[in-house]
Protein backbone atom coordinates (compact mmCIF):
# COMPACT_ATOMS: atom_id res chain seq x y z
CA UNK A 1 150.81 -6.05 36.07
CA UNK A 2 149.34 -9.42 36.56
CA UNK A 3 148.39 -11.64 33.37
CA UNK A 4 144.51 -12.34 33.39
CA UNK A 5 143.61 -16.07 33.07
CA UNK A 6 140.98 -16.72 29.94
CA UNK A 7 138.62 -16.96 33.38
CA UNK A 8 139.69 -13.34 34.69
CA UNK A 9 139.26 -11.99 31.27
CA UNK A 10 135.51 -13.43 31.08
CA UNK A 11 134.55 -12.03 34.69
CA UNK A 12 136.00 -8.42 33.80
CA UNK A 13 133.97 -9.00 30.09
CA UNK A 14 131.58 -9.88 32.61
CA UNK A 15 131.02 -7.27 35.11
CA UNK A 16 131.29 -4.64 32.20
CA UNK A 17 128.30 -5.95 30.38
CA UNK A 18 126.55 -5.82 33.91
CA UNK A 19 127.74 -1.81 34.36
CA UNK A 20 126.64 -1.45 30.38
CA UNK A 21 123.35 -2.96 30.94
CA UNK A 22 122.54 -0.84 34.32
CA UNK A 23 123.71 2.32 32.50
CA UNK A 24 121.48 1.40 29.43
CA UNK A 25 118.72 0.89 31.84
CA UNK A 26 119.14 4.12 34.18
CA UNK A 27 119.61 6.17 30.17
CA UNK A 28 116.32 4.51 28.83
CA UNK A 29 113.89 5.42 32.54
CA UNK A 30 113.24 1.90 33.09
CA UNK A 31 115.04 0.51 36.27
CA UNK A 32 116.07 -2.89 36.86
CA UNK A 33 113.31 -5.33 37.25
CA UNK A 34 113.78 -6.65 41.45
CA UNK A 35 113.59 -10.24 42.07
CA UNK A 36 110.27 -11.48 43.19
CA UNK A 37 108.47 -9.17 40.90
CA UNK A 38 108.85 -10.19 37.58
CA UNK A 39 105.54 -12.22 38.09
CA UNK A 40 103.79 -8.95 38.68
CA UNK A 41 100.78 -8.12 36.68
CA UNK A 42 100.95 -5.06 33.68
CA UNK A 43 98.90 -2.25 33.30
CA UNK A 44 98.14 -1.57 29.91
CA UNK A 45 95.24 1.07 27.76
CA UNK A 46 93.99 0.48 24.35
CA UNK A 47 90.86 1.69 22.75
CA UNK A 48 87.90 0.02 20.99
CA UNK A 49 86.01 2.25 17.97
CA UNK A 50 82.81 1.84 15.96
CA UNK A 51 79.15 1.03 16.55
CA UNK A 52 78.25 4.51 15.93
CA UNK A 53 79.80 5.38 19.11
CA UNK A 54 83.37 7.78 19.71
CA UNK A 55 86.36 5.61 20.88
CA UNK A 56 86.20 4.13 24.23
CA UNK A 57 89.13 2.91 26.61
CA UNK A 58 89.84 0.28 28.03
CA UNK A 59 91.87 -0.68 30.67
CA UNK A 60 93.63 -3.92 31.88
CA UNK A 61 95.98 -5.32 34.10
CA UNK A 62 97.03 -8.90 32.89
CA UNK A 63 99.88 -11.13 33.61
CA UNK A 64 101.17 -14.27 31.62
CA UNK A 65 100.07 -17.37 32.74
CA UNK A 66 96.47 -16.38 34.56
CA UNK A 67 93.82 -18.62 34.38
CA UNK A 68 91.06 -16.04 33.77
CA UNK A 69 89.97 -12.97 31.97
CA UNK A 70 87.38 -11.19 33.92
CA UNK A 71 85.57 -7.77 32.32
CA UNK A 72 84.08 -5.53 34.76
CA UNK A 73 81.56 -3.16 34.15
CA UNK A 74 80.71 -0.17 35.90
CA UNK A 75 77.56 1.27 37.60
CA UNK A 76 74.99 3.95 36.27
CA UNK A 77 77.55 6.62 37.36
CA UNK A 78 80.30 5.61 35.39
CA UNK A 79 82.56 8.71 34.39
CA UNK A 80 84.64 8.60 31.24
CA UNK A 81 88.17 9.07 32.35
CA UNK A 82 88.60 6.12 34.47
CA UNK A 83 86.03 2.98 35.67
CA UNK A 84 84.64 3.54 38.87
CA UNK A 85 86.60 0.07 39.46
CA UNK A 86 89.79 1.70 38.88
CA UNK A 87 88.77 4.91 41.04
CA UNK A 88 87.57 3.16 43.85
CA UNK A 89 88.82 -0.54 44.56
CA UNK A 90 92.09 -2.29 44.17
CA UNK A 91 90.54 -5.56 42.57
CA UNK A 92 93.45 -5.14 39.58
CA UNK A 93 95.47 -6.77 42.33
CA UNK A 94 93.85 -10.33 41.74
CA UNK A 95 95.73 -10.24 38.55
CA UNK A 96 98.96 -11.12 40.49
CA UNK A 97 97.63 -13.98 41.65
CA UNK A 98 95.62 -15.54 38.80
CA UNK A 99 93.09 -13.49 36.77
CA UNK A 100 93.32 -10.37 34.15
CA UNK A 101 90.80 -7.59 34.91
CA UNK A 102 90.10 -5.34 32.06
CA UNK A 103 87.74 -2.31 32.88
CA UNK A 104 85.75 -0.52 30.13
CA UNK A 105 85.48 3.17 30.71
CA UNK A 106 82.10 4.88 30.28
CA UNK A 107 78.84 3.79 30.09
CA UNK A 108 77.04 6.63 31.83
CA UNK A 109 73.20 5.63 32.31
CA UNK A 110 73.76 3.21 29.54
CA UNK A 111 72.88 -0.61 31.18
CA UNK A 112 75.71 -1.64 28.67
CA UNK A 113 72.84 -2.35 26.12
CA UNK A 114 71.96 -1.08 22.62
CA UNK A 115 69.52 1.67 23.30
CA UNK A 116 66.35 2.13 20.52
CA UNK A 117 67.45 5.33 19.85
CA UNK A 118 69.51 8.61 21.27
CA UNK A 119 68.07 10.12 24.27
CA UNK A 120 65.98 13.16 23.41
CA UNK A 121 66.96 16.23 25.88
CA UNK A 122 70.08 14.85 26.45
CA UNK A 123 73.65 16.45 25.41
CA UNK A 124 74.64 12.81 23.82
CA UNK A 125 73.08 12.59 20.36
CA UNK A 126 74.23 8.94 19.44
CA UNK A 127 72.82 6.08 19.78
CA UNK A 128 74.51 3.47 22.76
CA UNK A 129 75.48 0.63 21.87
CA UNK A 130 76.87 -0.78 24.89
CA UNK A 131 76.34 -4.85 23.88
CA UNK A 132 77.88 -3.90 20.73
CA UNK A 133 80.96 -1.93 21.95
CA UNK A 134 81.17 -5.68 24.49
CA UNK A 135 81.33 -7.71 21.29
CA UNK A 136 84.39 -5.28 19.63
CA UNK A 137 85.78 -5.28 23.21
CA UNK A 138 85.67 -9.33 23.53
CA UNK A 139 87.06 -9.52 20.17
CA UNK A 140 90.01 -7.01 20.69
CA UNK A 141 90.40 -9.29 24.08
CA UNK A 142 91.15 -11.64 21.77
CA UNK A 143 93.39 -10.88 19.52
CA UNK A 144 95.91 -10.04 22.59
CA UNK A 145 95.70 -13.49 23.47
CA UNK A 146 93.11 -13.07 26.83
CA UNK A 147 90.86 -15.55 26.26
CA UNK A 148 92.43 -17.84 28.82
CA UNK A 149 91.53 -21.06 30.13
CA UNK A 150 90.83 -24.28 28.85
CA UNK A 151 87.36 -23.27 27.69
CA UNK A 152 88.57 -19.50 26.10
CA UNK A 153 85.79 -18.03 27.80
CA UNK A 154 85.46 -14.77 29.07
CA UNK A 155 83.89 -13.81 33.03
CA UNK A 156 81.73 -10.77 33.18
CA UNK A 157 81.01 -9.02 36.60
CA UNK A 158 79.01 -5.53 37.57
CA UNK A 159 77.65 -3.61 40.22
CA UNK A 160 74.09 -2.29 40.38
CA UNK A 161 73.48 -1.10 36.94
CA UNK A 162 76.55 -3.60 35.89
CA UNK A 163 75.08 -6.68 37.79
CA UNK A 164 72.08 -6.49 35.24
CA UNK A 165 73.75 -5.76 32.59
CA UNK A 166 76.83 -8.70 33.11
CA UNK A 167 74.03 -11.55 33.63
CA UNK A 168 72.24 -10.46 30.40
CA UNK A 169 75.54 -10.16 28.25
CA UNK A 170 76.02 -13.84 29.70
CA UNK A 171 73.12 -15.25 28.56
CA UNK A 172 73.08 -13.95 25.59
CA UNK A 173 76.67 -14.77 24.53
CA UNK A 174 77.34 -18.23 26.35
CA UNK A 175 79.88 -18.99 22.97
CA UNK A 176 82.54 -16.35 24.81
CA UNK A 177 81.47 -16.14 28.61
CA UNK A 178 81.32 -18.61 30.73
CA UNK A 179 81.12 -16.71 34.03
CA UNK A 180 78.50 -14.04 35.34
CA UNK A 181 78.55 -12.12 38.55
CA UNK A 182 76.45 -9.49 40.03
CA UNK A 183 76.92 -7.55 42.92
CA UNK A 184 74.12 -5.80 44.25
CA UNK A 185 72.32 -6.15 41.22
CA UNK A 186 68.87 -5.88 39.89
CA UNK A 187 67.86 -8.71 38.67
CA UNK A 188 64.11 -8.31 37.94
CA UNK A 189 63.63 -4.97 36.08
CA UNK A 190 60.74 -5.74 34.20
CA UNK A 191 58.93 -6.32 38.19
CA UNK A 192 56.28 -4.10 39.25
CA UNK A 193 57.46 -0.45 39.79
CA UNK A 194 60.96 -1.24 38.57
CA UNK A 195 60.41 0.59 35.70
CA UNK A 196 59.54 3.45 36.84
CA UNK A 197 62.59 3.47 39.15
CA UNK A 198 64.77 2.80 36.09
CA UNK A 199 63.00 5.42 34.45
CA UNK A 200 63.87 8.05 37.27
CA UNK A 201 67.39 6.75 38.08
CA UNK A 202 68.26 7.59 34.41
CA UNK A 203 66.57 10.63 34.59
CA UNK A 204 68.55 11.72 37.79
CA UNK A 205 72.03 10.29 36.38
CA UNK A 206 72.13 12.22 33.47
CA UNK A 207 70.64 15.52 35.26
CA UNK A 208 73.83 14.96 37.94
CA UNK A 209 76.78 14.58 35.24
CA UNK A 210 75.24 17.48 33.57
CA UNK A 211 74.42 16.01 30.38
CA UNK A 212 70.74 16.19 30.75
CA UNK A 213 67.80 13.30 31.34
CA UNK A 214 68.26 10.09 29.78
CA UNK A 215 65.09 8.79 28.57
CA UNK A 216 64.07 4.82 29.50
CA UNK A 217 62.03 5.05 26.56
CA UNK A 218 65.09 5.78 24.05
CA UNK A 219 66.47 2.68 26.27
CA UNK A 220 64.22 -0.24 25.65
CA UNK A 221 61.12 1.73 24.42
CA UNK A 222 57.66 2.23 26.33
CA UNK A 223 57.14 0.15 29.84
CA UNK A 224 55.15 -2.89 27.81
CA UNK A 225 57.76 -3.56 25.24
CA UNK A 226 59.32 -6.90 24.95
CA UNK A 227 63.20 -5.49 25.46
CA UNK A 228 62.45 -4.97 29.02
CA UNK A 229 61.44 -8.73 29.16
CA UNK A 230 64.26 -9.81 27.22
CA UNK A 231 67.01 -7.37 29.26
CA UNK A 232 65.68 -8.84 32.60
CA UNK A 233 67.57 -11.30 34.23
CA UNK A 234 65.34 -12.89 36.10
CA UNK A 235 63.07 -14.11 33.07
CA UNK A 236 66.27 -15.24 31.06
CA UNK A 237 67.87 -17.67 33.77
CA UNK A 238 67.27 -20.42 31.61
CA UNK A 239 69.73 -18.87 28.88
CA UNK A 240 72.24 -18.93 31.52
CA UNK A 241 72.36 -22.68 32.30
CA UNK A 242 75.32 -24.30 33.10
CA UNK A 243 77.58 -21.51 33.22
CA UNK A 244 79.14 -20.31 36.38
CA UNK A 245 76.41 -18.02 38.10
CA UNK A 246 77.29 -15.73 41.20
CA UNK A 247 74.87 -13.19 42.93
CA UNK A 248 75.97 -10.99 45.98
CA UNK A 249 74.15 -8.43 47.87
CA UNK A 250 74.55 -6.67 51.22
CA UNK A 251 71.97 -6.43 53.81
CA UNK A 252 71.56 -2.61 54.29
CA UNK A 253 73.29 -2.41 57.43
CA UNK A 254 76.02 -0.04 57.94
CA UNK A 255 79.42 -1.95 58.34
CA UNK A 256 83.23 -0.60 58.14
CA UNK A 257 82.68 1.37 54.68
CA UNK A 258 80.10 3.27 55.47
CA UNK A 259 82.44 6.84 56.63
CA UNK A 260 80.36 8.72 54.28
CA UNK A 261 76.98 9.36 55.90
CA UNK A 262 75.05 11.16 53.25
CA UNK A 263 76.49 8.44 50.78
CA UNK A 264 75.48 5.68 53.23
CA UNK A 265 71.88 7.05 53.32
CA UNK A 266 71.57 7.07 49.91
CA UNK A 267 72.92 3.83 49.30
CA UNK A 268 71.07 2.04 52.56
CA UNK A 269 67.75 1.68 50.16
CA UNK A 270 68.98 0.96 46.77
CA UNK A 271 71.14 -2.52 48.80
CA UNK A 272 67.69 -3.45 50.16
CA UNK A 273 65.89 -3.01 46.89
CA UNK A 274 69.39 -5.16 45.09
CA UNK A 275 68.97 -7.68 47.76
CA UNK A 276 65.33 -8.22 47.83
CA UNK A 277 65.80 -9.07 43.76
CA UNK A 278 68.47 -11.08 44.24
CA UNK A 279 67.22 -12.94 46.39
CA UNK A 280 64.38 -13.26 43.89
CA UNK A 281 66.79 -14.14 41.43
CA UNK A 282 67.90 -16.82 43.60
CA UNK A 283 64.78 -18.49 44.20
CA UNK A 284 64.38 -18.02 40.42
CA UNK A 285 67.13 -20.12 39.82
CA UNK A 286 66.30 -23.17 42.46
CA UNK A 287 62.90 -23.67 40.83
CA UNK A 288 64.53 -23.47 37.12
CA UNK A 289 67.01 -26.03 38.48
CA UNK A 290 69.83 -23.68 37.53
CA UNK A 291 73.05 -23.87 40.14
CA UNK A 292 74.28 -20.50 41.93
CA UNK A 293 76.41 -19.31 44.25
CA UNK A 294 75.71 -16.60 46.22
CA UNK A 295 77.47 -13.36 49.03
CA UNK A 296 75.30 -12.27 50.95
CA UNK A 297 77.34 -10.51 53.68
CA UNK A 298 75.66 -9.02 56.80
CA UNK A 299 76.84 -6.04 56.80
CA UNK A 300 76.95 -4.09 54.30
CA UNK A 301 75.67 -0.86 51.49
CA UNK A 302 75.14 0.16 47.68
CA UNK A 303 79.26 1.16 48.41
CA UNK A 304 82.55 -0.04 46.37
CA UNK A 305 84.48 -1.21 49.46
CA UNK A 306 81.78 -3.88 49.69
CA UNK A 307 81.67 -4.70 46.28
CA UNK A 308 85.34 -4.89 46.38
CA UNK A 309 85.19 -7.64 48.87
CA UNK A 310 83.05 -9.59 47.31
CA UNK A 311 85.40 -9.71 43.99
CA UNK A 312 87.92 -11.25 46.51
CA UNK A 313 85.74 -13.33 48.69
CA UNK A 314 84.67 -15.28 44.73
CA UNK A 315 88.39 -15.24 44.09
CA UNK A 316 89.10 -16.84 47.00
CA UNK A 317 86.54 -19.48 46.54
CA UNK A 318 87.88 -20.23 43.43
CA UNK A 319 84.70 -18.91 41.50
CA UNK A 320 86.94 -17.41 38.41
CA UNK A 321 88.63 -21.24 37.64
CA UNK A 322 86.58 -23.22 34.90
């Protein structure tokens, strides 16, 4: 039997540390991380409590290293197992290459805001308090070290109801975001007849998830109160001022994601209604002297696969870097 060299006896001490590792690995469920992977982004849960509200989740993929936290909120549908981010797009993949997405889950009908009072009729008897669930979110954020970027700043980004609601979060909380982004948005809801359309859409959400109506006046109170001056976009652009501002809407026209037609025909209007205000929102913004970018693709609905390009087209650009 051959005499092992003190180099022989190192490989065999070696390769049996290899075989106890794999073994220790196949035992535990975990696998052996591939090469070219480690850099991949983590999914992780945790929930966020208080503000007179039950426990909400919250859902992230993040990666060490990225540049950029972005929170994404959902639109007036918004179900509470999963965000309609999460059930529809694959935007959690930009966190491979640069930015942590966290999702908040819920929000039905809410405009992420804190409502006056419950909504009378309906089968939820708190209170929301969307913008202060943000705030325990944001802080939460960071305590697991996500407020990345030289700045520590936060982005914010939403669709329809969400695009509102992300631009007025913004402006009201320029010490923690930095970035705002709406995608077929509107923009102007304190404009003629907007009200009343907010007024049936939350009536008609909460009547579909079979909760009951939600009442716009439990929201922000009767058509000629102040909140629905200080919750519109449009009329707070000034608060918004030197932070990075993007607006996107799609023209109306059918385009590759439209293989639903009853969905398409329902969404056709609503992207005509987003982009007229948007592109009131835009003009706001040149005569305040406030710099935007904007997406305004050509084709296009009130759909997620277009929503979902427009998170990569402002990746692409570089929108999310400080």
């Amino acid at each position: 039997m051959p005499v092992l060299t003190d180099r022989g006896r190192f490989a065999v001490a070696r390769r049996r540390f290899l075989v106890f590792l794999l073994a220790l690995a196949a035992a535990a469920g975990t696998g052996v991380v591939a090469a070219g992977t480690a850099n991949a982004a983590s999914f992780g849960r945790f929930y966020v409590s208080g503000c007179g509200m039950p426990s909400t989740p919250v859902d992230m993929w993040t990666r060490w290293g990225n540049y950029k936290t972005v929170i994404a909120l959902d639109g007036l549908r918004a179900t509470n197992d999963e965000s309609g981010w999460r059930h529809e797009t694959r935007i959690q993949r930009i966190a491979n290459t640069g930015v942590n997405v966290v999702e908040p889950v819920g929000g039905l009908a809410s405009f992420y805001t804190d409502w006056n009072a419950a909504s009378p009729g309906n089968r939820i008897k708190y209170r929301y308090r969307w913008t202060c669930r943000l705030n325990t979110i944001v802080r939460e954020l960071d305590a697991r070290g996500l407020a990345v970027g030289p700045r520590g700043k936060y982005a914010v980004m939403g669709i329809s109801m969400g695009g509102n609601a992300a631009m007025i979060y913004g402006a009201y909380h320029r010490k923690r975001i930095s970035h705002v982004f709406s995608m077929s948005g509107f923009l102007n809801l304190s404009a003629p007849t907007m009200r009343e359309a907010v007024r049936l859409a939350l009536i008609d959400a909460g009547m579909a998830a079979g909760v009951g109506p939600f009442s716009a006046d439990a929201m922000w109170g009767l058509p000629w109160n102040e909140r629905w001056v200080r919750n519109d976009a449009l009329v707070q652009i000034p608060r918004m001022r030197g932070m990075h501002i993007r607006v996107g809407a799609a023209s109306g026209v059918w385009g590759k994601y439209n293989t639903d037609a009853i969905g398409s025909i329902k969404g056709t209007p609503l992207e005509v209604i987003s982009l007229a205000q948007t592109r009131t929102f835009e003009v706001g913004a040149a005569i305040a002297g406030v710099r935007i970018t904007t997406d305004y693709p050509a084709l296009g609905t009130h759909q997620w696969g277009y929503w979902q390009d427009m998170v990569m087209r402002a990746k692409k650009s570089g929108w999310f870097r400080d």
